[in-house]
N, C-alpha and C. Protein backbone atom coordinates (compact mmCIF):
# COMPACT_ATOMS: atom_id res chain seq x y z
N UNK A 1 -76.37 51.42 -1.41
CA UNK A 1 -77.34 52.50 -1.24
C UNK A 1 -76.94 53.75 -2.02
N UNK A 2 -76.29 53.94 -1.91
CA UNK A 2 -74.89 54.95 -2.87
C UNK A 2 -75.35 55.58 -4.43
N UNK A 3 -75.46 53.75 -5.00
CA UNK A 3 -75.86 53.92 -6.27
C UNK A 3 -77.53 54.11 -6.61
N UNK A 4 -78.10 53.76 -5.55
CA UNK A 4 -79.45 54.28 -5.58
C UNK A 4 -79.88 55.75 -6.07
N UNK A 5 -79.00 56.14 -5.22
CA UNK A 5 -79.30 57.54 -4.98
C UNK A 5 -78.84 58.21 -6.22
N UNK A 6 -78.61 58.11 -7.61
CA UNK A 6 -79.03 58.97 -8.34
C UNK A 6 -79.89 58.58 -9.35
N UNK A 7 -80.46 57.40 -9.16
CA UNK A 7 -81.34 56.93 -10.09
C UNK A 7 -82.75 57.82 -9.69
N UNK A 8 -82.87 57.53 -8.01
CA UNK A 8 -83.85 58.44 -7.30
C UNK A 8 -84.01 59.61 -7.88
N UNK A 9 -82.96 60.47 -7.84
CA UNK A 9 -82.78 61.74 -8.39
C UNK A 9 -83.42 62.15 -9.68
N UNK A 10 -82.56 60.95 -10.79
CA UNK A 10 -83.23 61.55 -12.15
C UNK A 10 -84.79 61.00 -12.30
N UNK A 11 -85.18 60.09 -11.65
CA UNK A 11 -87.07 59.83 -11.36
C UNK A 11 -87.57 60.98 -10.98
N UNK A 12 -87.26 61.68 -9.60
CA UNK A 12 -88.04 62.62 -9.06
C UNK A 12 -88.26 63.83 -10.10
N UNK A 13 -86.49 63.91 -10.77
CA UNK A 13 -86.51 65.26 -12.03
C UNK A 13 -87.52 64.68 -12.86
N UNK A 14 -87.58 64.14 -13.53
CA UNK A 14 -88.66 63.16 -14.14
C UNK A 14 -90.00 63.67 -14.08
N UNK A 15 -90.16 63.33 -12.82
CA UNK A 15 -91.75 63.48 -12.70
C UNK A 15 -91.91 65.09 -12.30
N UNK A 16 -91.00 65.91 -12.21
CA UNK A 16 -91.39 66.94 -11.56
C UNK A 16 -91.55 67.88 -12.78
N UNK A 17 -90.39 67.40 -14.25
CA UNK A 17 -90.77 67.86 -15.25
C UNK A 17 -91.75 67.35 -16.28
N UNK A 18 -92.88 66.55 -15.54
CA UNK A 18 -93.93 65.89 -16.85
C UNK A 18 -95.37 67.16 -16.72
N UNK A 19 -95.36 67.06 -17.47
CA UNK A 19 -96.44 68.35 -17.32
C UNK A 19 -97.91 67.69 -17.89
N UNK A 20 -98.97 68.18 -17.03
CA UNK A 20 -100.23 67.73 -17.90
C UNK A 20 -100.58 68.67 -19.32
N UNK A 21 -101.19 67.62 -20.04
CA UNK A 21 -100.79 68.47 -21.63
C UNK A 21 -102.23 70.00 -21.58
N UNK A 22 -101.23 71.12 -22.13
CA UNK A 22 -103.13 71.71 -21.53
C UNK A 22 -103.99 71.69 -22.93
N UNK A 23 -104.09 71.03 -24.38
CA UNK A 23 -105.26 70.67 -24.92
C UNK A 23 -105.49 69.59 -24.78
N UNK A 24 -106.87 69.19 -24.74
CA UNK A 24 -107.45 67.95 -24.99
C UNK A 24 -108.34 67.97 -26.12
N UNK A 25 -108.14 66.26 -26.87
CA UNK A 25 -108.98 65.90 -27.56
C UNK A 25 -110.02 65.42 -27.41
N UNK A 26 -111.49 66.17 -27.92
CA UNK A 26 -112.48 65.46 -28.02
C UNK A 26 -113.11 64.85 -29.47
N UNK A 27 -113.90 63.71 -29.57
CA UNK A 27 -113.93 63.84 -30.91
C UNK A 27 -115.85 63.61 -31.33
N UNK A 28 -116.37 64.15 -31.90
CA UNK A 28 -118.10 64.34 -32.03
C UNK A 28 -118.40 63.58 -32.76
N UNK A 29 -119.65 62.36 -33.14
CA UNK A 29 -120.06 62.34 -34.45
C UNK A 29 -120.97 63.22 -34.86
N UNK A 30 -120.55 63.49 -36.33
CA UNK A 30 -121.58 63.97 -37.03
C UNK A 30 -121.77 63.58 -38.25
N UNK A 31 -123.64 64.35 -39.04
CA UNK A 31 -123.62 63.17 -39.90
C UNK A 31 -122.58 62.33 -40.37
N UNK A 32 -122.59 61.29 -41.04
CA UNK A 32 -121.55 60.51 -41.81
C UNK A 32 -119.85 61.09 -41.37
N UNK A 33 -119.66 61.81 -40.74
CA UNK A 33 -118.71 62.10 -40.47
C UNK A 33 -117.94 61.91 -38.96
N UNK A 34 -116.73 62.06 -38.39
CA UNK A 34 -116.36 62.04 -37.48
C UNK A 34 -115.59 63.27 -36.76
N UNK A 35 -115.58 64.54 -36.25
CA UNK A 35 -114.89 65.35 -36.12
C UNK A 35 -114.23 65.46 -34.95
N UNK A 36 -112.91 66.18 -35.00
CA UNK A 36 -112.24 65.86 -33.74
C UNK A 36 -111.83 67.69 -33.50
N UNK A 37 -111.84 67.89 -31.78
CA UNK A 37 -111.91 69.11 -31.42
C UNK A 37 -111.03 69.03 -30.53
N UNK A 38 -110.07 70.33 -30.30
CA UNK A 38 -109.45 70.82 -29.03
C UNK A 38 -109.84 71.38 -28.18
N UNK A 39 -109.85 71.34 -26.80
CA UNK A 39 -110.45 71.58 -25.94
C UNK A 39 -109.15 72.28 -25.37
N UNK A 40 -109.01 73.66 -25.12
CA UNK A 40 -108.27 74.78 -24.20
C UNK A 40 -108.80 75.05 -23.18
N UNK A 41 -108.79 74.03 -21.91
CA UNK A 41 -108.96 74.83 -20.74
C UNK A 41 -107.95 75.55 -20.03
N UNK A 42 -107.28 76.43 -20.37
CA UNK A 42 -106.22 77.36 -19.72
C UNK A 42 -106.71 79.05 -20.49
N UNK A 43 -105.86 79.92 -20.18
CA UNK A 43 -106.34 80.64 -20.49
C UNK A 43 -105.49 81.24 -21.63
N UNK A 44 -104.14 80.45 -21.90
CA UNK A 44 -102.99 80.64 -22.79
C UNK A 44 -103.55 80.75 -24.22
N UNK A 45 -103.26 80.56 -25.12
CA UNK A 45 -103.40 80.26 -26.41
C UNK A 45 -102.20 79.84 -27.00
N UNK A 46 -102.94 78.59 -28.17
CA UNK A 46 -102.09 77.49 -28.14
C UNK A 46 -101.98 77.71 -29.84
N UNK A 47 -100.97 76.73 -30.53
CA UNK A 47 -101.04 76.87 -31.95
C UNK A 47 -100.96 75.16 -31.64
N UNK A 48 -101.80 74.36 -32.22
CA UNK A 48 -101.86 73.27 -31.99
C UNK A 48 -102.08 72.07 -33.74
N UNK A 49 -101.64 71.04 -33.86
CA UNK A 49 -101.75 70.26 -34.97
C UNK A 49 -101.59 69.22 -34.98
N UNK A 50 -102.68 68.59 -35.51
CA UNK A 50 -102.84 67.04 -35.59
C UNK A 50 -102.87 66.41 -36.84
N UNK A 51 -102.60 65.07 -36.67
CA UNK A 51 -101.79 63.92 -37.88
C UNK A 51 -102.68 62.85 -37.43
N UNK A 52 -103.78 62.37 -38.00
CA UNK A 52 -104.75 61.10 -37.68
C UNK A 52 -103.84 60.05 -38.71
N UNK A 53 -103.88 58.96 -38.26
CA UNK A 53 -103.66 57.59 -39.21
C UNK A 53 -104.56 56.70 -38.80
N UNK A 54 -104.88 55.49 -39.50
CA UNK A 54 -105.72 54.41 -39.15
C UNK A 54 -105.91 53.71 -40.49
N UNK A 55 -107.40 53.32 -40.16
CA UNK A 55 -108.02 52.43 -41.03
C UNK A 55 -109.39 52.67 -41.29
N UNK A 56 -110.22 52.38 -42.15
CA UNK A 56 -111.85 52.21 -42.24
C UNK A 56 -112.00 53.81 -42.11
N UNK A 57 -111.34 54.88 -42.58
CA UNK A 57 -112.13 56.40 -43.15
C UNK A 57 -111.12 56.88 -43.92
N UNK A 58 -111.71 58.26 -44.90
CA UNK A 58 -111.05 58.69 -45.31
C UNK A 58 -110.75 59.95 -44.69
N UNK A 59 -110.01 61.02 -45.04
CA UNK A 59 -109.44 62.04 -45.38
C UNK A 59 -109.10 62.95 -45.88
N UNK A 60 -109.11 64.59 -45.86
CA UNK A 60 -108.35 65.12 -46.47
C UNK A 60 -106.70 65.05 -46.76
N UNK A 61 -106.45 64.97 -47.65
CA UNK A 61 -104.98 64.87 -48.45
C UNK A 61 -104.10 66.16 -47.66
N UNK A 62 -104.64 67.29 -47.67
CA UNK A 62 -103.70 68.23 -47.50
C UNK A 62 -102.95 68.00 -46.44
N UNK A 63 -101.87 68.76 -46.07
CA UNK A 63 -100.68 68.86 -45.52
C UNK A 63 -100.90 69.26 -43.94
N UNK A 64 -101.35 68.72 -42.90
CA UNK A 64 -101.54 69.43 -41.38
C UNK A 64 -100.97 70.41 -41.24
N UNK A 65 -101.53 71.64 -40.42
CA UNK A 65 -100.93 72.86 -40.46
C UNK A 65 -101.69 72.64 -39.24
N UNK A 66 -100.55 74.10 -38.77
CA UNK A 66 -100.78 74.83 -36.87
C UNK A 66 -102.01 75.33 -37.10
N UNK A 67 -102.62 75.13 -36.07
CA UNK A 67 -104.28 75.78 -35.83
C UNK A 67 -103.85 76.57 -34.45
N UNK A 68 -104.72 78.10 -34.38
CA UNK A 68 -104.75 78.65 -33.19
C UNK A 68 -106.14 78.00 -32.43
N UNK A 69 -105.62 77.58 -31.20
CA UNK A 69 -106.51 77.45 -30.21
C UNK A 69 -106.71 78.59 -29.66
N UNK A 70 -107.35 79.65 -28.94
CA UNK A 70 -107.17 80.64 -27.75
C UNK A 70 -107.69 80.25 -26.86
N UNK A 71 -107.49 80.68 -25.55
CA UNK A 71 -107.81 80.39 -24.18
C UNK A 71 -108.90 80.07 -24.17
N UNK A 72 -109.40 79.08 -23.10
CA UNK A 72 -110.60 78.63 -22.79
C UNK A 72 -111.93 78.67 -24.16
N UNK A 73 -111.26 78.02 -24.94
CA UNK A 73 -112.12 77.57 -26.51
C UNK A 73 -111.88 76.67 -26.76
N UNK A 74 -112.60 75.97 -27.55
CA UNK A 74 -113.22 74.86 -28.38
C UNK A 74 -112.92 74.98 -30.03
N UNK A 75 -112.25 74.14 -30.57
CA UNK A 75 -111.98 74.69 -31.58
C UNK A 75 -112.08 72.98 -32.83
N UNK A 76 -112.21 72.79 -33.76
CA UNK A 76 -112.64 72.02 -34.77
C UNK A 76 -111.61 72.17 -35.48
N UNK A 77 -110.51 70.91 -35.49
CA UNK A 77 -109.24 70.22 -35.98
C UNK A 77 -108.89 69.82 -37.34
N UNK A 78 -110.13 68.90 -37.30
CA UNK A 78 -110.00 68.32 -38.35
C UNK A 78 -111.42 66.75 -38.55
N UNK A 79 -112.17 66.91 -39.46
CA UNK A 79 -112.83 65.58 -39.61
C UNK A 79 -112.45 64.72 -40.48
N UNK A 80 -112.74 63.47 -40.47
CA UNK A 80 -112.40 62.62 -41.13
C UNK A 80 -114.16 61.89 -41.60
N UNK A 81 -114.22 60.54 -42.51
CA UNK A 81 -115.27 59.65 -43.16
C UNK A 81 -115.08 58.56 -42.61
N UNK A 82 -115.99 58.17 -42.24
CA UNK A 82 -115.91 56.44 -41.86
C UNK A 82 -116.18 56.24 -42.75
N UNK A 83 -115.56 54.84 -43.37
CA UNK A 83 -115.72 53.48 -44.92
C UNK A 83 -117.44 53.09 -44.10
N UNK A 84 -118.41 53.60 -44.95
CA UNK A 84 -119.29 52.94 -44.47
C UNK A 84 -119.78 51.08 -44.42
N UNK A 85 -120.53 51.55 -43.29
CA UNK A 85 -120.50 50.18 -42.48
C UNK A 85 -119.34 49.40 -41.63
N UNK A 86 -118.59 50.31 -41.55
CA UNK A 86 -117.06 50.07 -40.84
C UNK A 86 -116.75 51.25 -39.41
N UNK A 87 -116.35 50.82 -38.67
CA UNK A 87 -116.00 51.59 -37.54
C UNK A 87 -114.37 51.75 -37.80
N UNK A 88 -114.20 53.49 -37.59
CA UNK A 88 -113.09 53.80 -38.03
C UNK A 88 -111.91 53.51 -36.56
N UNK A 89 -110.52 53.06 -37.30
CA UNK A 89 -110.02 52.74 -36.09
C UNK A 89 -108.32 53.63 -36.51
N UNK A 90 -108.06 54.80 -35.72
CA UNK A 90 -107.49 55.74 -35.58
C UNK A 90 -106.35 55.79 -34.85
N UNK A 91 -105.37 56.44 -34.35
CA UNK A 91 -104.45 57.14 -33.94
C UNK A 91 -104.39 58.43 -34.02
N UNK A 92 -103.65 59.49 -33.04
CA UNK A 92 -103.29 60.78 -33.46
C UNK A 92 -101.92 61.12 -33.28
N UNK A 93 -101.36 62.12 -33.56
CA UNK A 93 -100.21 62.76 -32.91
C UNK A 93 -100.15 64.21 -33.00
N UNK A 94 -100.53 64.58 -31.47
CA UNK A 94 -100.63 66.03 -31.73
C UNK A 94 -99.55 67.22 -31.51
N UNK A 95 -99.15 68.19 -31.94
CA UNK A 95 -98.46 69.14 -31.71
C UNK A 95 -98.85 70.13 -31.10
N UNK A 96 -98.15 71.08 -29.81
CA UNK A 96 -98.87 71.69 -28.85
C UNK A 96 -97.50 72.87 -29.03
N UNK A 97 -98.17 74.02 -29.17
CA UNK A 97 -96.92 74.85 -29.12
C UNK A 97 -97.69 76.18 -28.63
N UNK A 98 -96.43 76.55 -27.89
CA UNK A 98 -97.28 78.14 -26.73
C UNK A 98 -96.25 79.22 -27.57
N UNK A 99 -95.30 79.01 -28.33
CA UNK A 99 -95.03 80.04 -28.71
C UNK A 99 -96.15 80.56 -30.73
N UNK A 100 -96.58 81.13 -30.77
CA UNK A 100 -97.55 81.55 -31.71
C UNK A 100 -97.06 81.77 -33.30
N UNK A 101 -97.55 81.18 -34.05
CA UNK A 101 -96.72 81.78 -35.04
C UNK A 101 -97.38 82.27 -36.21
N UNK A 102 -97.02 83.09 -36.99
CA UNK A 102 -98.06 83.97 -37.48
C UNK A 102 -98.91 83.37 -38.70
N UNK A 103 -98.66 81.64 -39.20
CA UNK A 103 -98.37 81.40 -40.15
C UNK A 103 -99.84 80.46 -39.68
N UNK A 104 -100.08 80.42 -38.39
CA UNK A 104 -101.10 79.57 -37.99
C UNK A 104 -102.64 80.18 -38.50
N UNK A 105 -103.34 78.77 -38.84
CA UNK A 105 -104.53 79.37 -39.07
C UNK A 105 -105.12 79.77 -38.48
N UNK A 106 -106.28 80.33 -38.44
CA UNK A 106 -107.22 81.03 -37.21
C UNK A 106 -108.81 80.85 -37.77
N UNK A 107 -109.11 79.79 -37.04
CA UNK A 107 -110.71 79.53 -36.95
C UNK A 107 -111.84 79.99 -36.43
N UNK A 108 -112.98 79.46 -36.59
CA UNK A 108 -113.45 79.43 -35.90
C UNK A 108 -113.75 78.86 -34.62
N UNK A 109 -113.92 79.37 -33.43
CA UNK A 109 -113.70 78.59 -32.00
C UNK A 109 -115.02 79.05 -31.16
N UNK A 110 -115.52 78.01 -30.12
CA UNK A 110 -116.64 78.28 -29.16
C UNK A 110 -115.77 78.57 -28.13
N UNK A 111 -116.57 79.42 -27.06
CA UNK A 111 -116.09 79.95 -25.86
C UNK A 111 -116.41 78.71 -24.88
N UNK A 112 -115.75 78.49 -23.82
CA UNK A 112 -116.32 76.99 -22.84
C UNK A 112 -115.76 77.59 -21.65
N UNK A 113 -116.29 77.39 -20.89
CA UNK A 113 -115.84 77.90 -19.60
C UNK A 113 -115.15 77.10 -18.73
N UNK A 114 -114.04 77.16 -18.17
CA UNK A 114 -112.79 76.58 -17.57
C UNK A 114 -112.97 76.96 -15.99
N UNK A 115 -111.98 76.08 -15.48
CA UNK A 115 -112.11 75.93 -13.82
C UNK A 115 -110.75 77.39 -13.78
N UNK A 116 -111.38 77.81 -12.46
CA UNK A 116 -110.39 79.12 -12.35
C UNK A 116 -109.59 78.59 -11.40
N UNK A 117 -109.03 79.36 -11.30
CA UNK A 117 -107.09 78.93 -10.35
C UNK A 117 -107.64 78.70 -8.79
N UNK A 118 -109.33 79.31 -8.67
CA UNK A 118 -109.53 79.29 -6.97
C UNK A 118 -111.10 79.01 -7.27
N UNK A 119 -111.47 78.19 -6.52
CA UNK A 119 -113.14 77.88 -6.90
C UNK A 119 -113.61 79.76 -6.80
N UNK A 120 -114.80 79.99 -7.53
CA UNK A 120 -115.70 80.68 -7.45
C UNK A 120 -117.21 80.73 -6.56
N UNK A 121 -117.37 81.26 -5.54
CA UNK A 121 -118.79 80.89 -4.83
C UNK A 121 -119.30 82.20 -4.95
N UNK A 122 -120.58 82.58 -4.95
CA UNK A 122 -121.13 83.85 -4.52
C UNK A 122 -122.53 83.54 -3.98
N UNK A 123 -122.47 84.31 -2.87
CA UNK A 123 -123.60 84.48 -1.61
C UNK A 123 -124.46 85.27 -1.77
N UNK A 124 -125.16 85.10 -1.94
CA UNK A 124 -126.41 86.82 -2.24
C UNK A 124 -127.40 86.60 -1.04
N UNK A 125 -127.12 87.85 -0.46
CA UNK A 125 -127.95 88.21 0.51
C UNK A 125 -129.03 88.65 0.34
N UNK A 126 -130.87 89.04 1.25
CA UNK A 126 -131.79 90.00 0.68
C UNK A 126 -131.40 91.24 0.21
N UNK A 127 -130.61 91.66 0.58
CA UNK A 127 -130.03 93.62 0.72
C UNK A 127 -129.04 93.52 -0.08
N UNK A 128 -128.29 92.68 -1.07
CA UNK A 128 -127.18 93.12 -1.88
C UNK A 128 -127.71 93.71 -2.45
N UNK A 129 -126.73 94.79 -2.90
CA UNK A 129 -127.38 96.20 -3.85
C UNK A 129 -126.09 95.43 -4.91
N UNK A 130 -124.82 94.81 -4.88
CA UNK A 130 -123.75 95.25 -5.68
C UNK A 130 -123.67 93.26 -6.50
N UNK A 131 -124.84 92.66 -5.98
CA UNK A 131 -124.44 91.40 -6.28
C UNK A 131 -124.58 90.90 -8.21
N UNK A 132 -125.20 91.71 -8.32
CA UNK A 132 -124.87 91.62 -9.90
C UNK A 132 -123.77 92.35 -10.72
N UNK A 133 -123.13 93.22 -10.22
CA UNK A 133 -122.15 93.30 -10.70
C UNK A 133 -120.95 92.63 -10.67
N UNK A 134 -121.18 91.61 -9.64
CA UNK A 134 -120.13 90.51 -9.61
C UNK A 134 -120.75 89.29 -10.49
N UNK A 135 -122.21 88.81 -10.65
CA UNK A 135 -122.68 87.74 -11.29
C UNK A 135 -122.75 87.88 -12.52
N UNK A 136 -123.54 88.93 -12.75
CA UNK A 136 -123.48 89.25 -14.48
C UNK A 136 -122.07 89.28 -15.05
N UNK A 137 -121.05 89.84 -15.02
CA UNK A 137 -119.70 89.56 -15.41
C UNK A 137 -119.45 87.73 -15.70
N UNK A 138 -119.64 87.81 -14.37
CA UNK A 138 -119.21 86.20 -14.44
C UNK A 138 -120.00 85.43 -15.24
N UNK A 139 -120.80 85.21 -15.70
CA UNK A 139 -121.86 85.06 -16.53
C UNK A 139 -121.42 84.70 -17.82
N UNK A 140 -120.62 86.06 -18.01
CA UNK A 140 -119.80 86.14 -19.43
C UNK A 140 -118.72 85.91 -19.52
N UNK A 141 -118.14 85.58 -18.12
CA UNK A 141 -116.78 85.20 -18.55
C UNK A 141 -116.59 83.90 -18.65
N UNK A 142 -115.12 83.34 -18.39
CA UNK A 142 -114.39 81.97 -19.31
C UNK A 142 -115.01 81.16 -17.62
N UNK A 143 -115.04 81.24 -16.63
CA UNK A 143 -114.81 80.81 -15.54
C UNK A 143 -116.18 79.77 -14.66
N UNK A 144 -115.77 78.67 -14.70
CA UNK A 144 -116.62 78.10 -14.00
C UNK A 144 -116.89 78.77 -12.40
N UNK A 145 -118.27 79.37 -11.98
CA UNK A 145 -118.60 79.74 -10.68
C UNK A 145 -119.77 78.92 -9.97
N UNK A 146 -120.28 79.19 -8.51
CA UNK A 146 -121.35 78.82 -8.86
C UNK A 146 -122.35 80.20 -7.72
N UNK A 147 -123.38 80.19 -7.47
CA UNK A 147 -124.40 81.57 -7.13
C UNK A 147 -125.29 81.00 -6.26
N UNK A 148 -125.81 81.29 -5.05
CA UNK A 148 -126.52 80.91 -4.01
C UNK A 148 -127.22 82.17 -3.32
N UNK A 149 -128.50 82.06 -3.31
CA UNK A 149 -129.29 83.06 -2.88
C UNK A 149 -129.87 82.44 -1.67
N UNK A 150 -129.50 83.18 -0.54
CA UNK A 150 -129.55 82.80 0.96
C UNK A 150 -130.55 82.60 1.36
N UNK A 151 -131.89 83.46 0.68
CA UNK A 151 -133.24 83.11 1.17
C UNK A 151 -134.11 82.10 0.68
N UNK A 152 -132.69 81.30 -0.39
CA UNK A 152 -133.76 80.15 -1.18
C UNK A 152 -133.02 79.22 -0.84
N UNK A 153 -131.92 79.19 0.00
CA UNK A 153 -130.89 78.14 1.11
C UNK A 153 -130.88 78.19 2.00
N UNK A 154 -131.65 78.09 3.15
CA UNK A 154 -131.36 77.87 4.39
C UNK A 154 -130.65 77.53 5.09
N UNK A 155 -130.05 76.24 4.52
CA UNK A 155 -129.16 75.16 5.15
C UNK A 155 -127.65 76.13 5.07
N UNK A 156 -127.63 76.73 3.80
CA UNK A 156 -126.40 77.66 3.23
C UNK A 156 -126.18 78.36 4.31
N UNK A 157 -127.09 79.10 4.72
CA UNK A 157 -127.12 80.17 5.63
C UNK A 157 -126.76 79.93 6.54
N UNK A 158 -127.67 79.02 7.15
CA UNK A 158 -127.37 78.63 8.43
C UNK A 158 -125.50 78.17 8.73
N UNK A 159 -125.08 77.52 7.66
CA UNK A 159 -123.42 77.11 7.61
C UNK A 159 -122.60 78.45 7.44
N UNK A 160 -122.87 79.78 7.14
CA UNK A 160 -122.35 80.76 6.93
C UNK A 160 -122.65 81.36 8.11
N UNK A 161 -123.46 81.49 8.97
CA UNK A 161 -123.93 82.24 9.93
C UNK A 161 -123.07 82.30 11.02
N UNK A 162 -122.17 81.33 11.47
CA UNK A 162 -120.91 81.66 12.50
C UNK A 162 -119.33 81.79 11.96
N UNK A 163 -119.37 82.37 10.58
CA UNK A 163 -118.26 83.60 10.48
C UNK A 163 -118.94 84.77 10.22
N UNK A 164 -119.20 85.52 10.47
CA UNK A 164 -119.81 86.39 10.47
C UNK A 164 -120.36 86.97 12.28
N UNK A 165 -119.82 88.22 12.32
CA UNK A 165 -120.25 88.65 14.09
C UNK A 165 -121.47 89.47 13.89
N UNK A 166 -122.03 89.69 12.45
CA UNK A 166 -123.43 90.46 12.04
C UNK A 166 -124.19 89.85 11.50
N UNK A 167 -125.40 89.97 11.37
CA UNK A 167 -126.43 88.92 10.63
C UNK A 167 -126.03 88.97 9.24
N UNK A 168 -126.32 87.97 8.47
CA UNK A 168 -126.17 87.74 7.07
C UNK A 168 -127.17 88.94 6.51
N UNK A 169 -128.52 89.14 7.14
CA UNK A 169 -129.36 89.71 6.29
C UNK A 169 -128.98 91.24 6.26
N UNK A 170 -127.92 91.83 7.19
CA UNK A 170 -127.44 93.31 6.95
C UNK A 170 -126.49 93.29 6.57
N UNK A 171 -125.79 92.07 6.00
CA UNK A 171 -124.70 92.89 4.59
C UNK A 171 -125.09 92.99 3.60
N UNK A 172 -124.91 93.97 2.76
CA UNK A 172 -125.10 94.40 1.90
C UNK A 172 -124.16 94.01 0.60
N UNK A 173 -122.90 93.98 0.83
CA UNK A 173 -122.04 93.92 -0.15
C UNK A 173 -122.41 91.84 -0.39
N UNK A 174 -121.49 91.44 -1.69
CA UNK A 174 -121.73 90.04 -1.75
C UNK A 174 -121.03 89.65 -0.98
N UNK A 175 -121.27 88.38 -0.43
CA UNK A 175 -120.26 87.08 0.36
C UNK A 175 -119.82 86.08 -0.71
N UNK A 176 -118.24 86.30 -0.70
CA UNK A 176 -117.79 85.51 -2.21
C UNK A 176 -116.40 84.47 -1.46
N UNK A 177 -117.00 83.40 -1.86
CA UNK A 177 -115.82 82.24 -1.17
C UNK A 177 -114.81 81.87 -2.37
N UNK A 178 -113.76 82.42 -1.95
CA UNK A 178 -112.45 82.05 -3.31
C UNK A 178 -111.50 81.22 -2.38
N UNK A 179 -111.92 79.75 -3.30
CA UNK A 179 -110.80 78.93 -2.87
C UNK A 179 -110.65 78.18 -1.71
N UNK A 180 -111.81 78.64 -0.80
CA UNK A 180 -112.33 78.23 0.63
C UNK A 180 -112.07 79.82 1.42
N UNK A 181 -111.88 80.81 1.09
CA UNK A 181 -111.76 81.89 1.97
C UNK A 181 -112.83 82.70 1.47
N UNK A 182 -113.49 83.32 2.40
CA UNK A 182 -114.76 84.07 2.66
C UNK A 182 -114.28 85.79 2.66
N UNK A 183 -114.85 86.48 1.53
CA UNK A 183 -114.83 88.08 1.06
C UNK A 183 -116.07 88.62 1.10
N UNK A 184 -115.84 89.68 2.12
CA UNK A 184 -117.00 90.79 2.22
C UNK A 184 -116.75 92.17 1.64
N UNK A 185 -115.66 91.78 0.92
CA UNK A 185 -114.53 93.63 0.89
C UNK A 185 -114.94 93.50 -0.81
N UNK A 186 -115.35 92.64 -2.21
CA UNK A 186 -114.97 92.11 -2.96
C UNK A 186 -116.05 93.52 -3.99
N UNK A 187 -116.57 94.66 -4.45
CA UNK A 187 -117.15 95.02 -4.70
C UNK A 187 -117.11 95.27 -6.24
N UNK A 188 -116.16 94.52 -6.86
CA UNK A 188 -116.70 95.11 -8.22
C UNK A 188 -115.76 93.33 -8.89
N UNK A 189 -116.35 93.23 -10.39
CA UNK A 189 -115.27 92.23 -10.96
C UNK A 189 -114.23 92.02 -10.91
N UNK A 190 -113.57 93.34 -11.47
CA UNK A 190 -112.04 94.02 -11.16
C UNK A 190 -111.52 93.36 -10.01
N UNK A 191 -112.20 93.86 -9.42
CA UNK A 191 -111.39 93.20 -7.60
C UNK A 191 -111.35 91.76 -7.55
N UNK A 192 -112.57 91.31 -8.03
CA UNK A 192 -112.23 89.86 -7.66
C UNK A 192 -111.68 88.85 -8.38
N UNK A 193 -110.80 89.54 -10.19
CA UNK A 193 -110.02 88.97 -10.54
C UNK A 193 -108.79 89.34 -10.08
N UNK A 194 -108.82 89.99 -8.94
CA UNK A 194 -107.16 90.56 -8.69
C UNK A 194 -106.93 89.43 -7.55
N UNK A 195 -107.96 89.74 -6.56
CA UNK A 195 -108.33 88.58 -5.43
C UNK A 195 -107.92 86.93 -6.04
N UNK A 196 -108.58 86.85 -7.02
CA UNK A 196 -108.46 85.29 -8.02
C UNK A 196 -106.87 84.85 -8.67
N UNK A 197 -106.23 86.34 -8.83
CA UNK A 197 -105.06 86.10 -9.17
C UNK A 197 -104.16 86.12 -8.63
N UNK A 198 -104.02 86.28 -7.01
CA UNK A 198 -103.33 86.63 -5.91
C UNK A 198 -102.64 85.18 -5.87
N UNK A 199 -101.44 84.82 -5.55
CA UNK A 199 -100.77 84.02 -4.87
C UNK A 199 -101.26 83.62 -3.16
């Protein structure tokens, strides 16, 4: 049993240091072409680079270089040609690096909106006076949320209606569920990325 016990050990270190990778590859067709994209859902920014090999397309020749990803963007890698009438059959190997270096290119990138560290809910009551200043923000930001207007949910309501010791229809401020916990205090964006970033 003895000798078990450090094999255990270096497994658990193991798995405790595998990290999920934070870009992902997606890859589009377009015309005659095949393009492949990074997907940054974090909010880091990445210098990232890829090396395709295969068969049945061609290529640019040049030399792979670091591409900046930034946070929660979409960004266009690299395309390749399918040998027409042939389905191209590929490999990658990508490079993922968080430290930045100045030497990296800088593209063009789409904004995509990413899951935040605590779900996003917002409650809108008849009487919010302040509920767009929490929605419109969010709107524009990186963050998957989602928005429920109480008088066009019933069922909503009715499930919200016993936390609360006052009727839903006299608060005024929004009802914002982060993470499964319920905020009546939450009155401006500001606050509720501080709220979002709280431990």
């Amino acid at each position: 049993m003895i000798r078990k016990l450090p094999l255990l050990v270096l497994l658990a270190g193991l798995q405790a240091n595998a990290q999920k990778d934070p870009i992902k590859i997606v890859t589009e067709d377009i015309p005659n072409r095949l393009a492949f994209y990074a997907l940054n859902e974090t909010e880091q920014d990445y210098d990232v680079m890829i090396t395709i090999k295969g068969t049945n397309f061609r290529q640019s020749k040049a030399r792979p270089r670091l591409i900046r990803v930034p946070g929660a963007t979409k960004v266009r890698l690299k395309v390749i040609v399918p040998t027409r009438g042939k389905k191209p059959n590929f490999t990658y190997d990508l490079v993922v690096n968080d430290s930045l270096s100045r030497r990296a290119l800088k593209v063009e990138y789409k904004r995509i909106k990413i899951k935040p560290k605590k779900s996003i809910t917002v409650y809108v009551t008849d009487v919010c006076a302040q509920c767009d200043s929490i929605t419109q923000p969010l709107e524009g930001s990186n963050y998957h949320f989602k928005s429920f207007k109480l008088a066009e949910n019933p069922e909503i309501k009715d499930q919200l209606k016993g936390a609360f010791a006052r009727p839903l229809d006299s608060i005024a401020e929004p009802i914002i569920n982060l993470g499964g916990r319920l905020f009546t205090t939450i009155d401006s964006y500001d606050r509720l990325l501080e709220e979002l970033n709280k431990d």
